[in-house]
C-alpha atoms as a PDB file:
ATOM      1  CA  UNK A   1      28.322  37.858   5.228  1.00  0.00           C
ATOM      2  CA  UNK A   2      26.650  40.334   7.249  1.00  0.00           C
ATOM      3  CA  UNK A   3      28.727  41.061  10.308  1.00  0.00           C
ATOM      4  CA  UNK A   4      26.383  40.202  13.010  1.00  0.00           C
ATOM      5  CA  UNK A   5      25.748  36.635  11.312  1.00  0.00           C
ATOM      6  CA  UNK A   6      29.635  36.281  10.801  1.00  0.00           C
ATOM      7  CA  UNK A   7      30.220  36.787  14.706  1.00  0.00           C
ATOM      8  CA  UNK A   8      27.543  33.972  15.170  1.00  0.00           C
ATOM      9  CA  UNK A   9      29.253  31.560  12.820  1.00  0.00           C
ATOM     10  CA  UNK A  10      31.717  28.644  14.092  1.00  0.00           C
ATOM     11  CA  UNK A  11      35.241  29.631  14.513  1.00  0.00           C
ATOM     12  CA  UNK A  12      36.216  26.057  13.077  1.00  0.00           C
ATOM     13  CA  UNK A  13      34.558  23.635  10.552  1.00  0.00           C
ATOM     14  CA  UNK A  14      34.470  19.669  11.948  1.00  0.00           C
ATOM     15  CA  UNK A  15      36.468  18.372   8.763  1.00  0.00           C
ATOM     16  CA  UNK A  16      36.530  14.596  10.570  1.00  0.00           C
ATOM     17  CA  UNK A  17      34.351  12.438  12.629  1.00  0.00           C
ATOM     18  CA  UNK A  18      35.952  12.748  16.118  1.00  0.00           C
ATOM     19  CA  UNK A  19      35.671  16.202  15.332  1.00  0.00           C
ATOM     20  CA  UNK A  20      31.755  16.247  14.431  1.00  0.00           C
ATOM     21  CA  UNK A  21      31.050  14.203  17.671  1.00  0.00           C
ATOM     22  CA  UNK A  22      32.423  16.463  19.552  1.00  0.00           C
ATOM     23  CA  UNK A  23      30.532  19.784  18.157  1.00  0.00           C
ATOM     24  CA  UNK A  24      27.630  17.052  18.470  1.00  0.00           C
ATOM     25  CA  UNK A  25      27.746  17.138  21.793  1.00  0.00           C
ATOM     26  CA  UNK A  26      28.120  20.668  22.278  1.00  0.00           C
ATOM     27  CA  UNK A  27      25.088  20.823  20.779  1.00  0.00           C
ATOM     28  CA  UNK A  28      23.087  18.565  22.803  1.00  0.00           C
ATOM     29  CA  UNK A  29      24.189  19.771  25.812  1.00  0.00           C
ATOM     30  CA  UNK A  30      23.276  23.324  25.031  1.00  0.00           C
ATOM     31  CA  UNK A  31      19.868  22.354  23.551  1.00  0.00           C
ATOM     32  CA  UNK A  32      19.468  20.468  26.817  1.00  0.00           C
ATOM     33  CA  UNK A  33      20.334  22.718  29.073  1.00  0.00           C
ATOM     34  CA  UNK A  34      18.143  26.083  27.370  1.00  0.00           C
ATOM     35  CA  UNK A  35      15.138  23.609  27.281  1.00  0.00           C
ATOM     36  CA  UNK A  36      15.810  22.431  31.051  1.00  0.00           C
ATOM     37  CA  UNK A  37      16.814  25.618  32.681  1.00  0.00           C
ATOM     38  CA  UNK A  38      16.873  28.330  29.889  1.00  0.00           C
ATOM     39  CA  UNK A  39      19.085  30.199  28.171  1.00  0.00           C
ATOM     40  CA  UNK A  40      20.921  32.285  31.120  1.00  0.00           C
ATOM     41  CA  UNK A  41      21.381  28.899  32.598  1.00  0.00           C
ATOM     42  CA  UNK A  42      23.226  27.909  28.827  1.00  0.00           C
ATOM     43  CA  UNK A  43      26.912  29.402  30.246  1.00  0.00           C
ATOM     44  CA  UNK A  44      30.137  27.819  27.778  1.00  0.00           C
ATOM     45  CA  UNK A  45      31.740  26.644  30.978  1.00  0.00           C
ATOM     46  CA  UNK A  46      28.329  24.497  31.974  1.00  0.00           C
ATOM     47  CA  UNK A  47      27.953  23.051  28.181  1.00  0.00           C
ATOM     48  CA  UNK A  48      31.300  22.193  28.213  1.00  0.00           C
ATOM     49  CA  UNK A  49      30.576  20.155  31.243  1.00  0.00           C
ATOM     50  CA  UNK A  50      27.170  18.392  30.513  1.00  0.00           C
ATOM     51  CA  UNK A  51      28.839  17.609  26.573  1.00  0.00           C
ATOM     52  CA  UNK A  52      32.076  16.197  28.649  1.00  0.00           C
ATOM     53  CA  UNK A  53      34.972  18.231  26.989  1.00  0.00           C
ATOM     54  CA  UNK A  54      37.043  20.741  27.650  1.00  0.00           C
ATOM     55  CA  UNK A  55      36.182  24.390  27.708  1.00  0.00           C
ATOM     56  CA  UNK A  56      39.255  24.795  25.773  1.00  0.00           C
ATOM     57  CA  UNK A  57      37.850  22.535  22.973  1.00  0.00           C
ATOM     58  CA  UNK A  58      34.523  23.955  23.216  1.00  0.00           C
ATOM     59  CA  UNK A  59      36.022  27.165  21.925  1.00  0.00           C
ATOM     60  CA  UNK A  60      37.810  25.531  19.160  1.00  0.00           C
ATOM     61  CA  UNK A  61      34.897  25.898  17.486  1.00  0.00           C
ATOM     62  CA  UNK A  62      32.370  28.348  19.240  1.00  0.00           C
ATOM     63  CA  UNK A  63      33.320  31.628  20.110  1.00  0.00           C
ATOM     64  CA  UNK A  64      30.609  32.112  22.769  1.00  0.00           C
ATOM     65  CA  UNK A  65      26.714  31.033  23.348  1.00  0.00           C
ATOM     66  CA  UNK A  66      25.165  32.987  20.908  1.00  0.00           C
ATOM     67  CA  UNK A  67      27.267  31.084  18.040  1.00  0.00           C
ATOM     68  CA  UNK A  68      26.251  27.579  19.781  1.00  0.00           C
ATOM     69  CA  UNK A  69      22.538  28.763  19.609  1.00  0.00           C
ATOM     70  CA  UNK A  70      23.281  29.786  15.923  1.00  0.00           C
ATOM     71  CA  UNK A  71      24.275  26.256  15.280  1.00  0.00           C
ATOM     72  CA  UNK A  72      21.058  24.901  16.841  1.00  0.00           C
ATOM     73  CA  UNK A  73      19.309  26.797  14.764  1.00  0.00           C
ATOM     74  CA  UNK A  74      21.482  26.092  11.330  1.00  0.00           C
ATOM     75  CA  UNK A  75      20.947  22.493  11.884  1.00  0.00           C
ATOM     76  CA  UNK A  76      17.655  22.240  12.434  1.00  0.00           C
ATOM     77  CA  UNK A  77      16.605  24.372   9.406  1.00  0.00           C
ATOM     78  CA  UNK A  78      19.181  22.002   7.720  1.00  0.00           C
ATOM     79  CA  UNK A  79      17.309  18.923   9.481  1.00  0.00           C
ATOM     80  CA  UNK A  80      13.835  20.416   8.384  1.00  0.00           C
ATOM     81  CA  UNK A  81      14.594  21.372   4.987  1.00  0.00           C
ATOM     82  CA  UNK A  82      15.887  17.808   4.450  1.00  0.00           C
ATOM     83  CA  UNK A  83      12.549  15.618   5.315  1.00  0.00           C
ATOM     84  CA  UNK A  84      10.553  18.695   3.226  1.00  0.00           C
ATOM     85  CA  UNK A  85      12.262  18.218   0.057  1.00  0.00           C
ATOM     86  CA  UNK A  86      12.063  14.468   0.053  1.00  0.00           C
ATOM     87  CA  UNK A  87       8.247  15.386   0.831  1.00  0.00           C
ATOM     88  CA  UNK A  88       7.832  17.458  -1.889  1.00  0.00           C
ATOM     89  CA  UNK A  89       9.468  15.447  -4.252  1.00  0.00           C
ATOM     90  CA  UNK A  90       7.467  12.438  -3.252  1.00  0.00           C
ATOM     91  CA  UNK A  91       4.513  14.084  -3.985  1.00  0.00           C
ATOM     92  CA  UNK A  92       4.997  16.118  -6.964  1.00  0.00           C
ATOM     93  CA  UNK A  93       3.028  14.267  -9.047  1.00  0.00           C
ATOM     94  CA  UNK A  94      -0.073  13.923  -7.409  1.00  0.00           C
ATOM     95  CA  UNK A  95      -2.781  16.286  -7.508  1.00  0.00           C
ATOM     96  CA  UNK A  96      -2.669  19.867  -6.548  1.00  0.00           C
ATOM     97  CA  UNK A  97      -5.317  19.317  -3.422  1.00  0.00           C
ATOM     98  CA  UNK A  98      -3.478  16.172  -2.123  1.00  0.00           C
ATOM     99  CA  UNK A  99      -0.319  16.576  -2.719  1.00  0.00           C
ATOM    100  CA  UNK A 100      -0.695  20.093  -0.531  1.00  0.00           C
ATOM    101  CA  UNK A 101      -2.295  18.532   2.220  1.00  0.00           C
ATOM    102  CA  UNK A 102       0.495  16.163   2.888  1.00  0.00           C
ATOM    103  CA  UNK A 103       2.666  18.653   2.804  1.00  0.00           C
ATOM    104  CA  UNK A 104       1.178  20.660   5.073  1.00  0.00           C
ATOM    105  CA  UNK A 105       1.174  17.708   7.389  1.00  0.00           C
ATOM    106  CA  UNK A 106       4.570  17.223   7.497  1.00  0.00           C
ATOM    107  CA  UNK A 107       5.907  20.988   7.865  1.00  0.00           C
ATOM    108  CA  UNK A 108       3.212  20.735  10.957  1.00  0.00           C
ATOM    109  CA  UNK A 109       4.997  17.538  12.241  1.00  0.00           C
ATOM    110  CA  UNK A 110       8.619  19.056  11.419  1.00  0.00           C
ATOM    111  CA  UNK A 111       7.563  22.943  12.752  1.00  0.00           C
ATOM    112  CA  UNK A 112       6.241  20.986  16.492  1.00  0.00           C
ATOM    113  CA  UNK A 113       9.588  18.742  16.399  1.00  0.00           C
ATOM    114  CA  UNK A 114      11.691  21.634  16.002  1.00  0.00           C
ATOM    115  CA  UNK A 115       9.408  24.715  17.890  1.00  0.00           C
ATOM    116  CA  UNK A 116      12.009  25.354  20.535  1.00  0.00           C
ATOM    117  CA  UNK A 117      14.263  26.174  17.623  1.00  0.00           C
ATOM    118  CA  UNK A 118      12.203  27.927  15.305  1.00  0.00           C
ATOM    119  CA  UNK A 119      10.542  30.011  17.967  1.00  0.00           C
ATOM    120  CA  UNK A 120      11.547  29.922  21.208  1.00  0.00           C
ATOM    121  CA  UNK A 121      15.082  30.445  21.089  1.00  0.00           C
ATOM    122  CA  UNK A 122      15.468  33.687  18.874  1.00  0.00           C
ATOM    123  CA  UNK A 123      13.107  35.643  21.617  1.00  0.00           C
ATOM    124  CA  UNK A 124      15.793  34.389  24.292  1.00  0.00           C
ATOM    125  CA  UNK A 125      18.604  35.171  21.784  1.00  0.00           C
ATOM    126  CA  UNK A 126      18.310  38.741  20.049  1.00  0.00           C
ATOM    127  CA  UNK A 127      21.689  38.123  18.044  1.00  0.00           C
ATOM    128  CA  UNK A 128      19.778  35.332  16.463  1.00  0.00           C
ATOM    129  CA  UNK A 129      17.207  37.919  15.073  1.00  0.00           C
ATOM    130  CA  UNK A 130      18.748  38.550  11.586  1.00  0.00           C
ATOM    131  CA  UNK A 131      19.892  34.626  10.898  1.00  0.00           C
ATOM    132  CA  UNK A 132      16.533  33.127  12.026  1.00  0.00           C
ATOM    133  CA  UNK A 133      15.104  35.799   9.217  1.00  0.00           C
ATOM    134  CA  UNK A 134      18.026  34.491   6.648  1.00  0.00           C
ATOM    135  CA  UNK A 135      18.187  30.739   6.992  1.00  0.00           C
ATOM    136  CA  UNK A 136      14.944  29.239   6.850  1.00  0.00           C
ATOM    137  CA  UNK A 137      13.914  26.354   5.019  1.00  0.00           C
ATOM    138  CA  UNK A 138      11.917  28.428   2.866  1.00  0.00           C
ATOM    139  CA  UNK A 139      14.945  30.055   1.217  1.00  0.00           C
ATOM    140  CA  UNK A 140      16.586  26.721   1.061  1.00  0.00           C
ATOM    141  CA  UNK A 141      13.664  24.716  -0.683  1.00  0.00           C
ATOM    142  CA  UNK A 142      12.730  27.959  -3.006  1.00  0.00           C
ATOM    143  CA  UNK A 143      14.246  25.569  -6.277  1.00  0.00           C
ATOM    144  CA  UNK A 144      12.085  23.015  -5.031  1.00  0.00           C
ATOM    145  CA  UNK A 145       8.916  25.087  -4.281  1.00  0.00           C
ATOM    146  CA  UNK A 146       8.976  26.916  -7.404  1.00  0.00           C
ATOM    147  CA  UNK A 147       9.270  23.535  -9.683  1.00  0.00           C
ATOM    148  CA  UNK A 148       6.492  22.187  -7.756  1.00  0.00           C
ATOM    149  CA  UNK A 149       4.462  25.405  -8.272  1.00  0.00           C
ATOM    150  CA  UNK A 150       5.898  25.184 -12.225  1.00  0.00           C
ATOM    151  CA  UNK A 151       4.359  21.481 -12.112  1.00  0.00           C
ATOM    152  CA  UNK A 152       1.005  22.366 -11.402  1.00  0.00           C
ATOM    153  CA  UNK A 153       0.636  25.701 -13.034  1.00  0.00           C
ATOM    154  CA  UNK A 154      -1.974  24.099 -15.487  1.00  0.00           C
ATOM    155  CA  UNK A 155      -4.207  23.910 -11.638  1.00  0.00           C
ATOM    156  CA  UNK A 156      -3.093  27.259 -10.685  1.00  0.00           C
ATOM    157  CA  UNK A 157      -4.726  30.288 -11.786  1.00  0.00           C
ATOM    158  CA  UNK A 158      -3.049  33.146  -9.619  1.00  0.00           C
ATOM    159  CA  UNK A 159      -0.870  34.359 -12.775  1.00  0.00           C
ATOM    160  CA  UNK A 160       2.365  35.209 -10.810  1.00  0.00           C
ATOM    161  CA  UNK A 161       3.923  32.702  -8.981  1.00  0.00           C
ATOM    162  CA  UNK A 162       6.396  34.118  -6.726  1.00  0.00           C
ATOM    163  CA  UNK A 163       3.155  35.838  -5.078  1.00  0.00           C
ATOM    164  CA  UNK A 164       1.191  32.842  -5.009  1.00  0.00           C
ATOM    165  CA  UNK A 165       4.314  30.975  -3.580  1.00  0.00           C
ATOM    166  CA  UNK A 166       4.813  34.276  -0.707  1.00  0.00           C
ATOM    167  CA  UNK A 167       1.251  34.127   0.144  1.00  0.00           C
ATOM    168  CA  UNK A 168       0.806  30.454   0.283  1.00  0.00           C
ATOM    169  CA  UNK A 169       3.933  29.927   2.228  1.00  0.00           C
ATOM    170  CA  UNK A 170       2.985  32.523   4.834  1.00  0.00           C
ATOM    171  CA  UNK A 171      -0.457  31.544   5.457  1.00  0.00           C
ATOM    172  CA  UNK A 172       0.776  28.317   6.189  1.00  0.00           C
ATOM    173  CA  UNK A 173       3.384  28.470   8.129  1.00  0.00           C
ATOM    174  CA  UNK A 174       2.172  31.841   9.801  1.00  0.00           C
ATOM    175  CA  UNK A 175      -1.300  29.234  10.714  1.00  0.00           C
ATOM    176  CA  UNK A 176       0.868  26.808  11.986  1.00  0.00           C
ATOM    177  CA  UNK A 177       3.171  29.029  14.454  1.00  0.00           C
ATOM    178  CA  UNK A 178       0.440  30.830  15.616  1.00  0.00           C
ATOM    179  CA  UNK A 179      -1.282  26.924  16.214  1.00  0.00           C
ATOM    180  CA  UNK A 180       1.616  25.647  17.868  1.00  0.00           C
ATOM    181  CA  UNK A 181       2.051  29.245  20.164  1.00  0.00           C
ATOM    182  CA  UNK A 182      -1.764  29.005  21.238  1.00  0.00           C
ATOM    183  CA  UNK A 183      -1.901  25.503  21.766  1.00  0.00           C
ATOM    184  CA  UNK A 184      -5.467  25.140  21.727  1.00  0.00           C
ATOM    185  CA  UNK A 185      -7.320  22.300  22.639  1.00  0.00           C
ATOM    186  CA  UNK A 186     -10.438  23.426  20.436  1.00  0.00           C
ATOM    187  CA  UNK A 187      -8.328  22.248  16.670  1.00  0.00           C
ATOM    188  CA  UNK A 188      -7.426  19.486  16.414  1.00  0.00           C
ATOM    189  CA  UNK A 189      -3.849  18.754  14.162  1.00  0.00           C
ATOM    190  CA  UNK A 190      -6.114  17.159  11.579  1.00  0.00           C
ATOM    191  CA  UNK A 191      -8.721  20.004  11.612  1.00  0.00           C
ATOM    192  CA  UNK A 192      -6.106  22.383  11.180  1.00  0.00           C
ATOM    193  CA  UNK A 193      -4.440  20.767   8.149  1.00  0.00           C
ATOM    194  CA  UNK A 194      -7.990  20.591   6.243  1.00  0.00           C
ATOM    195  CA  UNK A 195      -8.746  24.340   7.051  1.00  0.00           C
ATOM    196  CA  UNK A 196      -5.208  25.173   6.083  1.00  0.00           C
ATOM    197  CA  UNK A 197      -4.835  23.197   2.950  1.00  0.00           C
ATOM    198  CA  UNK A 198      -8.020  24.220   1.853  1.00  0.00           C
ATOM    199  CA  UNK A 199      -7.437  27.737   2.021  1.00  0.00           C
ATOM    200  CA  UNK A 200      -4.588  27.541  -0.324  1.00  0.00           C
ATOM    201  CA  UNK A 201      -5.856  25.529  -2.812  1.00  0.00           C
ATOM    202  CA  UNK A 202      -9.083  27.682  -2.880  1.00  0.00           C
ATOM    203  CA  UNK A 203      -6.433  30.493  -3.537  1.00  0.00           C
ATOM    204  CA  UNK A 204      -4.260  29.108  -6.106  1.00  0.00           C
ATOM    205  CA  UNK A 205      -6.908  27.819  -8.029  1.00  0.00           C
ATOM    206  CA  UNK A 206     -10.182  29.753  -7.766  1.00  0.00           C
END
């Protein structure tokens, strides 16, 4: 582990359930405070307050801010990467053109849910720079995305597939961000998903 990741990591693992609902609502206190008053506002002593434990047992398991902003960011690529794979897997077996278009719904859905996350917070948090680059749910569904692509090849004609899988991935997710960032009133979510989904199966199949 790269040391600027390992300095972000948790100092100590929630092995039972007392434990976990206490890092729980570390969490939700920090979340709540960086969305209310930003991330300056986000001091250990003020999460510790808001989530109702000690600062003592707030360092049990963080070792500052930018580790508690590393979590929010671990579980919701963990959260994410969850409702994907059961999407993907749900639709595996229908055709190419649907199948894509219903997934490209749902990383929409799951990219506005968790925004703050996946964009916000790594401006406000350099340190986050190099993890938010390393855990994404792209890297954690590549199995998945690659059997999926494997499923379909006989509808795919680009010959490699880790390029068609790179390309495909970024113009989707690079659409959405930049959809979500603009919020534009002139797409509409629905508009956006036929434009997007139709530009990648025009390019893995034509």
């Amino acid at each position: 582990m790269r040391p600027q990741i390992a300095e972000l990591s948790p100092r100590k693992v929630p092995q039972q359930q007392r434990a976990q609902f206490t890092v729980d609502c570390i969490l939700g206190a920090a979340e709540s405070i960086i969305i209310k008053s930003g991330y300056d506002a986000a001091t250990t002593n003020h999460i510790a307050e808001v989530a109702g434990v000690s600062i003592g047992s707030l360092y049990q398991y963080f070792s500052s801010k930018e580790a508690i902003a590393a979590a929010l960011v671990e579980n919701a690529v963990s959260k994410a990467t969850e409702v994907l794979r059961e999407c993907i897997l749900a639709n595996m077996g229908k055709p190419l053109a649907e199948a894509i278009r219903t997934i490209i719904t749902v990383i929409l859905s799951t990219r506005r849910e968790y925004n703050f996350i996946f964009m916000l917070l790594p401006r406000q948090v350099p340190k986050l720079g190099k993890l938010s680059r390393s855990v994404t749910t792209e890297k954690f569904l590549y199995n998945t995305i690659r059997t999926f692509y494997h499923h379909h090849r006989h509808e795919i004609v680009v010959e490699d597939l880790e390029i068609a899988m790179f390309v495909a991935q970024h113009l989707v997710v690079g659409s959405i961000d930049a959809y979500l960032e603009d919020n534009s009133i002139l797409i509409t979510d629905e508009q956006l998903v036929d434009h997007i989904a139709d530009a990648v199966v025009k390019y893995l199949t034509k």
